[in-house]
N, C-alpha and C. Protein backbone atom coordinates (compact mmCIF):
# COMPACT_ATOMS: atom_id res chain seq x y z
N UNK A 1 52.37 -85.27 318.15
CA UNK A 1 52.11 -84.31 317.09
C UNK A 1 50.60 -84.02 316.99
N UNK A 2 49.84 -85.15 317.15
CA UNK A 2 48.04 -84.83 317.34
C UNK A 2 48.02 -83.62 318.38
N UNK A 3 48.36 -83.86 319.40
CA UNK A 3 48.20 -82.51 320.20
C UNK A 3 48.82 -81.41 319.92
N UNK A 4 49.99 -81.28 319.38
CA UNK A 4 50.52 -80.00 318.86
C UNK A 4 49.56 -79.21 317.69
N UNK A 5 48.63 -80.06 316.95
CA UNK A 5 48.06 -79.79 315.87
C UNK A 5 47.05 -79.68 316.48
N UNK A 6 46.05 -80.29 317.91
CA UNK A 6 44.90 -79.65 318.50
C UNK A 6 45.15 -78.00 319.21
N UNK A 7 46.08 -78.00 319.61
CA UNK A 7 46.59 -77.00 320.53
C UNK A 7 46.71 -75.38 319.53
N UNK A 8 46.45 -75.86 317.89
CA UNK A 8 46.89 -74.71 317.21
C UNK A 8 45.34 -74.15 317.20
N UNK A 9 45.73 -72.54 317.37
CA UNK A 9 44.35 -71.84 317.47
C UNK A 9 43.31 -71.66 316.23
N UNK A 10 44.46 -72.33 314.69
CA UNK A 10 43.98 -72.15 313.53
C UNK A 10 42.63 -73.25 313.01
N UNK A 11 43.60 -74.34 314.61
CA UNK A 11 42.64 -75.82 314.26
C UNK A 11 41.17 -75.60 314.40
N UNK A 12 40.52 -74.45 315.61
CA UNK A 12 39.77 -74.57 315.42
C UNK A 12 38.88 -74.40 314.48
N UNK A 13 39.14 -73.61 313.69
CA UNK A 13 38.57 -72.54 312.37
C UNK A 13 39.19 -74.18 311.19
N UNK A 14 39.92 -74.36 311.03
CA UNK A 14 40.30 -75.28 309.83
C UNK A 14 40.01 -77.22 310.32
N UNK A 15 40.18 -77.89 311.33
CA UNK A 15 39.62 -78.91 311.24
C UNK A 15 40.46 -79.77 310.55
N UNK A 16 41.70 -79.30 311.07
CA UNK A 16 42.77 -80.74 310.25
C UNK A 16 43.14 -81.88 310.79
N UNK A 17 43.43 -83.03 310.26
CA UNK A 17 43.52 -84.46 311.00
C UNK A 17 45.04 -84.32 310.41
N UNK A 18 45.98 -85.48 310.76
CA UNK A 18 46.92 -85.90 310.84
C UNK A 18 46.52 -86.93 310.12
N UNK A 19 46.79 -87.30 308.89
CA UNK A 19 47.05 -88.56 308.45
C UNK A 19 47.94 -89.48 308.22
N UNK A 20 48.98 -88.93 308.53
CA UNK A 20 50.60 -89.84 307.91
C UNK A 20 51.46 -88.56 308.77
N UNK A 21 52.67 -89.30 309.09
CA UNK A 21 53.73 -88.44 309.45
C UNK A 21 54.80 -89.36 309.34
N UNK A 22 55.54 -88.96 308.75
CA UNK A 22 56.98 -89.55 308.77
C UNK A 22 58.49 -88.73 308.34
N UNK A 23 59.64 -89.07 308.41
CA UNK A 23 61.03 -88.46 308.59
C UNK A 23 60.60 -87.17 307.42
N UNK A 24 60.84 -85.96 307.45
CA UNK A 24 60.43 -85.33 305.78
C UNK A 24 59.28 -85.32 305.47
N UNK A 25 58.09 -85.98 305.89
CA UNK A 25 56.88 -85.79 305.02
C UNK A 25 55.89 -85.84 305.77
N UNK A 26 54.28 -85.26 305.56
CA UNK A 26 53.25 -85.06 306.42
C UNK A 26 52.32 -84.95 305.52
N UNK A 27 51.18 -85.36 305.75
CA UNK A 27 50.13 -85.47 305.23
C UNK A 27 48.66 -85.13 306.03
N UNK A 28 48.12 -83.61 306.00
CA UNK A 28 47.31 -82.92 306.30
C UNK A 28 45.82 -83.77 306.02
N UNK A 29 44.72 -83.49 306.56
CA UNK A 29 43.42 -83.64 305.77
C UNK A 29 42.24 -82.79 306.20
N UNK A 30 42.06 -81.46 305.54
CA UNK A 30 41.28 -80.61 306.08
C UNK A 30 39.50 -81.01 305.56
N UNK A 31 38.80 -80.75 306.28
CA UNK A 31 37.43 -81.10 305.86
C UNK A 31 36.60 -79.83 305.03
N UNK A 32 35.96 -80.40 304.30
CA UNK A 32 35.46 -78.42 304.06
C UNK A 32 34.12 -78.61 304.45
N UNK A 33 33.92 -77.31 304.79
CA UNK A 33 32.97 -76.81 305.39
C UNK A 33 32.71 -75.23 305.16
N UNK A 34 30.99 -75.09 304.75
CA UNK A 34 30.65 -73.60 304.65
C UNK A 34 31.86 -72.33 305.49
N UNK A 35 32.41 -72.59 306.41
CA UNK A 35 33.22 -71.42 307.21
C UNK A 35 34.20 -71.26 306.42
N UNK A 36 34.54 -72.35 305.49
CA UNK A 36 36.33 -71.85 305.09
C UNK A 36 35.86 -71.85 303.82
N UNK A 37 34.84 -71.41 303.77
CA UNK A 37 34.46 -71.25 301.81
C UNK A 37 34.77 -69.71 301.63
N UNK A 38 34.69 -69.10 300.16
CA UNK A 38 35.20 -67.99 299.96
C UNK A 38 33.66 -66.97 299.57
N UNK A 39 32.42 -67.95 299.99
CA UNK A 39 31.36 -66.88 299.68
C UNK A 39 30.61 -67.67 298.48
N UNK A 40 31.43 -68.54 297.55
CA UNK A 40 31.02 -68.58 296.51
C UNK A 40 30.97 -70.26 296.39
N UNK A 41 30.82 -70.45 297.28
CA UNK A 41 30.62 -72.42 297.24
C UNK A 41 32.06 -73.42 297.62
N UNK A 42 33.41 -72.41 297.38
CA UNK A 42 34.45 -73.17 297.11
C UNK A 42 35.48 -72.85 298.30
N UNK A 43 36.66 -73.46 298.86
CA UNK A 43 37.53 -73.29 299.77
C UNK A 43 38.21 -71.97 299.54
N UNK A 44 38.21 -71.05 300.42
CA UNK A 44 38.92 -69.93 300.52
C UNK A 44 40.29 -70.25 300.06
N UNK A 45 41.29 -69.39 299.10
CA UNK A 45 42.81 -69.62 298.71
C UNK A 45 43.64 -69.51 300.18
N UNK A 46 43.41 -68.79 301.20
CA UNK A 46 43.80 -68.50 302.26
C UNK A 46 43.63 -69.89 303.29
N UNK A 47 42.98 -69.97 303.42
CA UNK A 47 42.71 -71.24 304.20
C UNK A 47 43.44 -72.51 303.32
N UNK A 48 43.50 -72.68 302.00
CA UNK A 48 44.31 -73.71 301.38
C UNK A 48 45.83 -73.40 301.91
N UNK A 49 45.99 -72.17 301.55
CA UNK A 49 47.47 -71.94 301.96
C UNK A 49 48.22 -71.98 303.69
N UNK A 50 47.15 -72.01 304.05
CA UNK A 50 47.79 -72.00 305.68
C UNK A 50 47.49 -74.02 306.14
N UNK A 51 46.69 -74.30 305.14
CA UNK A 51 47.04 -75.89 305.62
C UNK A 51 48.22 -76.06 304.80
N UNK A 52 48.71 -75.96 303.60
CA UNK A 52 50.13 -76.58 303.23
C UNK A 52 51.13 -76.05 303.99
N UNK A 53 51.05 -74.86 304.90
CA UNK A 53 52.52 -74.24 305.09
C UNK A 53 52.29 -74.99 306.92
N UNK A 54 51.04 -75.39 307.26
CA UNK A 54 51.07 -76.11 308.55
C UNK A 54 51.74 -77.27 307.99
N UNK A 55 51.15 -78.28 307.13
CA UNK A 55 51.64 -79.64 306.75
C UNK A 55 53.81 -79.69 306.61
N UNK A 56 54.04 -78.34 306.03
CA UNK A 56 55.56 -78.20 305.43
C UNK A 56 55.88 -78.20 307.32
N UNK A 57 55.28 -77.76 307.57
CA UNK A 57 55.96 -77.26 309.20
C UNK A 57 56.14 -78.40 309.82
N UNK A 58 54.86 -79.19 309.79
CA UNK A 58 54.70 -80.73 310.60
C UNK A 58 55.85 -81.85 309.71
N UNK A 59 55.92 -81.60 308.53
CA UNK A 59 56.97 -81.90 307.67
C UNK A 59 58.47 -82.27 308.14
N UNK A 60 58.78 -80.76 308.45
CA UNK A 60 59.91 -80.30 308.50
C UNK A 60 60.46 -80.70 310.18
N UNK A 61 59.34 -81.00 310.86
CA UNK A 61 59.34 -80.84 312.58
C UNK A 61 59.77 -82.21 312.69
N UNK A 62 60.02 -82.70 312.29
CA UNK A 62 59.86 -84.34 312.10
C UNK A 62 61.38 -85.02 312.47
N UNK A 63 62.38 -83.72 312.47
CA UNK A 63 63.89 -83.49 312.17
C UNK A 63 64.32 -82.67 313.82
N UNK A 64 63.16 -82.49 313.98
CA UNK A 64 63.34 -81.82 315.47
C UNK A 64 62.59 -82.05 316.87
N UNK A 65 62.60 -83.91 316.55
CA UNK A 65 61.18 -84.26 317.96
C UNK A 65 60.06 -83.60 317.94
N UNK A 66 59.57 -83.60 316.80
CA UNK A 66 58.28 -82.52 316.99
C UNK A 66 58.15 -80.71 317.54
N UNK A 67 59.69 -80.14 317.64
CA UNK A 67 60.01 -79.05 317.77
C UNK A 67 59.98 -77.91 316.31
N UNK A 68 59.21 -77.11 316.62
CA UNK A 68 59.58 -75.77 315.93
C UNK A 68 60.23 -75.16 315.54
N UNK A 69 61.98 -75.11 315.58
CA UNK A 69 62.90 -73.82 315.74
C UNK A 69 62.83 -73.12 314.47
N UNK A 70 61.97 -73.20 313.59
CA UNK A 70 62.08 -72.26 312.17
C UNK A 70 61.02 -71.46 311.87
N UNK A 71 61.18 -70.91 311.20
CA UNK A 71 59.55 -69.92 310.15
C UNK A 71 59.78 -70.01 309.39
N UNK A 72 58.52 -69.68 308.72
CA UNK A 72 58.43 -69.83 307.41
C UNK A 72 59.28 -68.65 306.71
N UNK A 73 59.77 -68.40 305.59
CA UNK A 73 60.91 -67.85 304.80
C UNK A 73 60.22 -66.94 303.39
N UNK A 74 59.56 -68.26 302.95
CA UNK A 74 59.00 -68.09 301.56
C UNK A 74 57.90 -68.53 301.26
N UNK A 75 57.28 -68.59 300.55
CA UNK A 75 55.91 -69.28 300.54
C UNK A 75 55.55 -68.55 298.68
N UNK A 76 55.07 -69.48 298.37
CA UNK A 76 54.63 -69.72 296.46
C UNK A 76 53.67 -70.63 296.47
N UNK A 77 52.18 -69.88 295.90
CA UNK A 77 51.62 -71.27 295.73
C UNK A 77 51.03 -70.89 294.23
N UNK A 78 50.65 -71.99 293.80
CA UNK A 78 50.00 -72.38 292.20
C UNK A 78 48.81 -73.13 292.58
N UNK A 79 47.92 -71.79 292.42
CA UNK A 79 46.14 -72.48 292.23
C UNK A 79 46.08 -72.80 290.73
N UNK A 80 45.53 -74.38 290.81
CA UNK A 80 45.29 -74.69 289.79
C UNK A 80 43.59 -75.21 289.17
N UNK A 81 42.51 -75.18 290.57
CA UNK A 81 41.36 -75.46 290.39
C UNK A 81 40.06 -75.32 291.66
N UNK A 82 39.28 -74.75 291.50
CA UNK A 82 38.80 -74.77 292.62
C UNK A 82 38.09 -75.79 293.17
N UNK A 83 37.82 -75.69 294.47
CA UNK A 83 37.92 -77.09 295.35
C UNK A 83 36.33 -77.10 296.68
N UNK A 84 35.51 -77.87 295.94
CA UNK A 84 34.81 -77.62 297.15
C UNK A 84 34.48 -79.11 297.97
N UNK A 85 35.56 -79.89 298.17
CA UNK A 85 35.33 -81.53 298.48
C UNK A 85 36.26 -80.91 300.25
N UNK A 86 36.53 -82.11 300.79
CA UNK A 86 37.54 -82.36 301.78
C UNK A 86 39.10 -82.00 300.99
N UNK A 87 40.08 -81.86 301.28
CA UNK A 87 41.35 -81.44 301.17
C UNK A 87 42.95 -82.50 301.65
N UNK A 88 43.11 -83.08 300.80
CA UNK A 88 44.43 -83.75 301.38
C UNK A 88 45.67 -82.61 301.22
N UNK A 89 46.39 -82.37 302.15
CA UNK A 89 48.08 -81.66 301.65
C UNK A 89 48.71 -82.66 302.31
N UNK A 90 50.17 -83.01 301.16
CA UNK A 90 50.72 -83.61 301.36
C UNK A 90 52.18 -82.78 300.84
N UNK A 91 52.51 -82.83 302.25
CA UNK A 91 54.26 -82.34 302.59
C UNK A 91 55.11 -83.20 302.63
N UNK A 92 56.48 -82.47 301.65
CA UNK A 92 57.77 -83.29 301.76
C UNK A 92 59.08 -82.23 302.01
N UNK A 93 60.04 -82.53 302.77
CA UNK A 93 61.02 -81.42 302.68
C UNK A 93 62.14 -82.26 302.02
N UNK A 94 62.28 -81.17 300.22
CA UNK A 94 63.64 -81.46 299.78
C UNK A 94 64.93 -81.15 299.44
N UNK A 95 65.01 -80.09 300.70
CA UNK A 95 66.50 -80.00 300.73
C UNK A 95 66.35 -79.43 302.13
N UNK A 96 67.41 -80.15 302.81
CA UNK A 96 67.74 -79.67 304.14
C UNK A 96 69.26 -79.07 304.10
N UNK A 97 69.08 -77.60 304.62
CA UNK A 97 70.36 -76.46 304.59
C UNK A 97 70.65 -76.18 305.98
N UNK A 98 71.61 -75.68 306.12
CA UNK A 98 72.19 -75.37 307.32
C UNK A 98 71.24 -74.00 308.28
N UNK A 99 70.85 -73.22 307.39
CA UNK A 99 69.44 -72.12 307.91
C UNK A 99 68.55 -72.34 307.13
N UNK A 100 68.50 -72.60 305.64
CA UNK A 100 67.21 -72.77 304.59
C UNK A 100 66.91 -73.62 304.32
N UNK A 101 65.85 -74.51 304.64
CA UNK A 101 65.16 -75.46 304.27
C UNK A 101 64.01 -75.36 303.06
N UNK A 102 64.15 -76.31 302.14
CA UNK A 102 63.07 -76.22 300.85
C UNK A 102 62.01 -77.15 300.84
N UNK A 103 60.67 -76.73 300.93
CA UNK A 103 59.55 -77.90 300.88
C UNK A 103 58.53 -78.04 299.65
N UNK A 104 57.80 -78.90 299.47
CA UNK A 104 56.97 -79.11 298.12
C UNK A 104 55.63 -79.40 299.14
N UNK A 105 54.99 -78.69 298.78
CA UNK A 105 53.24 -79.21 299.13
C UNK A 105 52.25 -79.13 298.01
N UNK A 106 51.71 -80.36 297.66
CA UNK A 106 50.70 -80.71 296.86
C UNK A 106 49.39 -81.10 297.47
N UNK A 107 48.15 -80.27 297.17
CA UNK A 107 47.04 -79.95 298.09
C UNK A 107 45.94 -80.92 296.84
N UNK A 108 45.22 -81.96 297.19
CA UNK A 108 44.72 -82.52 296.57
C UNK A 108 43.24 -82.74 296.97
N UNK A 109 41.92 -82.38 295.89
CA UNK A 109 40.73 -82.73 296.46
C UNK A 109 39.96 -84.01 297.05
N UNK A 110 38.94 -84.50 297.32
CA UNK A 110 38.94 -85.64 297.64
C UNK A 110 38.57 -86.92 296.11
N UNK A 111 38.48 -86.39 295.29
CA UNK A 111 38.50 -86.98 294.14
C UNK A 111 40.32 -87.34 293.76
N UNK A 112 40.86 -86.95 294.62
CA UNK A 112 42.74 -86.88 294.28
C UNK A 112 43.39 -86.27 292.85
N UNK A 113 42.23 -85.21 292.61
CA UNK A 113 42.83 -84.09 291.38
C UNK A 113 43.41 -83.01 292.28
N UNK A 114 44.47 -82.51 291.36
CA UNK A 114 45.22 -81.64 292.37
C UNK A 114 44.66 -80.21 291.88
N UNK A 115 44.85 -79.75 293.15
CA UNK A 115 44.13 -78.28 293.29
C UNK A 115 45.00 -76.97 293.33
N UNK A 116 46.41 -77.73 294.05
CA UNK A 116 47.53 -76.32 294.27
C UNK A 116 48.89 -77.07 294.39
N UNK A 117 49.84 -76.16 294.31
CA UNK A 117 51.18 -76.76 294.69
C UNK A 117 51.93 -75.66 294.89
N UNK A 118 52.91 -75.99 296.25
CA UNK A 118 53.43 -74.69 296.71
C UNK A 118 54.84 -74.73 297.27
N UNK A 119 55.94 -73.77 297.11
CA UNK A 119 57.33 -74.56 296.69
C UNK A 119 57.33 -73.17 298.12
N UNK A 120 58.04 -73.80 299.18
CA UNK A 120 58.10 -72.69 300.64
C UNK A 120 59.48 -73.24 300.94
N UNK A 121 59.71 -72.17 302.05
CA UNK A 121 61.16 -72.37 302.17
C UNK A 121 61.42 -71.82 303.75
N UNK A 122 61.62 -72.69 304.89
CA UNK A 122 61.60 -72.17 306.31
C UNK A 122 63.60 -72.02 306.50
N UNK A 123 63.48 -71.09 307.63
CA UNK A 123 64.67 -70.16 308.21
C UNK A 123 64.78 -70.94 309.25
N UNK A 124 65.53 -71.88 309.69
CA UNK A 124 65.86 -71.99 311.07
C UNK A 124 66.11 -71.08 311.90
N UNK A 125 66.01 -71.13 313.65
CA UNK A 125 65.25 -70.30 314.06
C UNK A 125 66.71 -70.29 315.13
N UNK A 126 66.95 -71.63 315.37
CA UNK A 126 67.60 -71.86 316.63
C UNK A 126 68.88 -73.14 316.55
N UNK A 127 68.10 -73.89 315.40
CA UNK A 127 69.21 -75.27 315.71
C UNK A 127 69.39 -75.19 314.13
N UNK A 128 70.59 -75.59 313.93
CA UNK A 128 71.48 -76.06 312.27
C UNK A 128 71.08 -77.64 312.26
N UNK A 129 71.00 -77.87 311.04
CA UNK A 129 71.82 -79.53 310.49
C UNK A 129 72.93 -79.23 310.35
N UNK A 130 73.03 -80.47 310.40
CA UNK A 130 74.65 -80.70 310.41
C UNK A 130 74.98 -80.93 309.18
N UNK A 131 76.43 -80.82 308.41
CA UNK A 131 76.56 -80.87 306.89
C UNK A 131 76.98 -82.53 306.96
């Protein structure tokens, strides 16, 4: 999964580590840095949102050997503060459907006050669970 997450073209621009991975859940850690700021000292909303919906993905992949077969569906997020530290997201998927899958990502600063939370929902692409 480290290399699937070097190999993404977003990594270079965002700078995410792998901190945790397990069955359902993933845990992102983006660094901040002047490039992904919004101009004004603080992390771009855009760049927050494309690390939780990577983390839901690495999440969700977890169910498929580290395979892909879905997209993203839906995507909701709730800014709740702005953020100019390092970045934890931490992904869980809680409900697994036969095409719709439901995930929770909570994006936390490095002080561990939370900054966003975002309720997404991926389409399988290619393979079902099984009921």
């Amino acid at each position: 999964m480290q290399d699937l997450l070097r190999a993404n073209p977003l990594s270079g621009l965002l700078h995410p580590s792998l901190e945790a991975l397990s069955l359902d859940s993933c845990e992102l850690k983006m660094p901040f840095r002047h490039e992904i700021s919004n101009g004004h000292g603080s992390v771009h909303g855009g760049h927050l949102a494309t690390l939780a919906d990577t983390a839901m993905a690495f999440a969700l992949s977890t169910n498929f050997d580290g395979e892909m077969p879905f997209t993203t569906a839906d995507f909701t997020i709730h800014y709740f503060k702005r953020v100019c530290t390092d970045i934890i997201a931490r992904a869980r998927v809680i409900k697994k459907g036969r095409r719709i899958n439901v995930g929770v990502v909570d994006l936390f600063d490095a002080e561990g006050d939370l900054v966003a939370t975002v309720l997404t929902s991926f389409m399988l692409t290619t393979s079902r669970f099984e009921e």
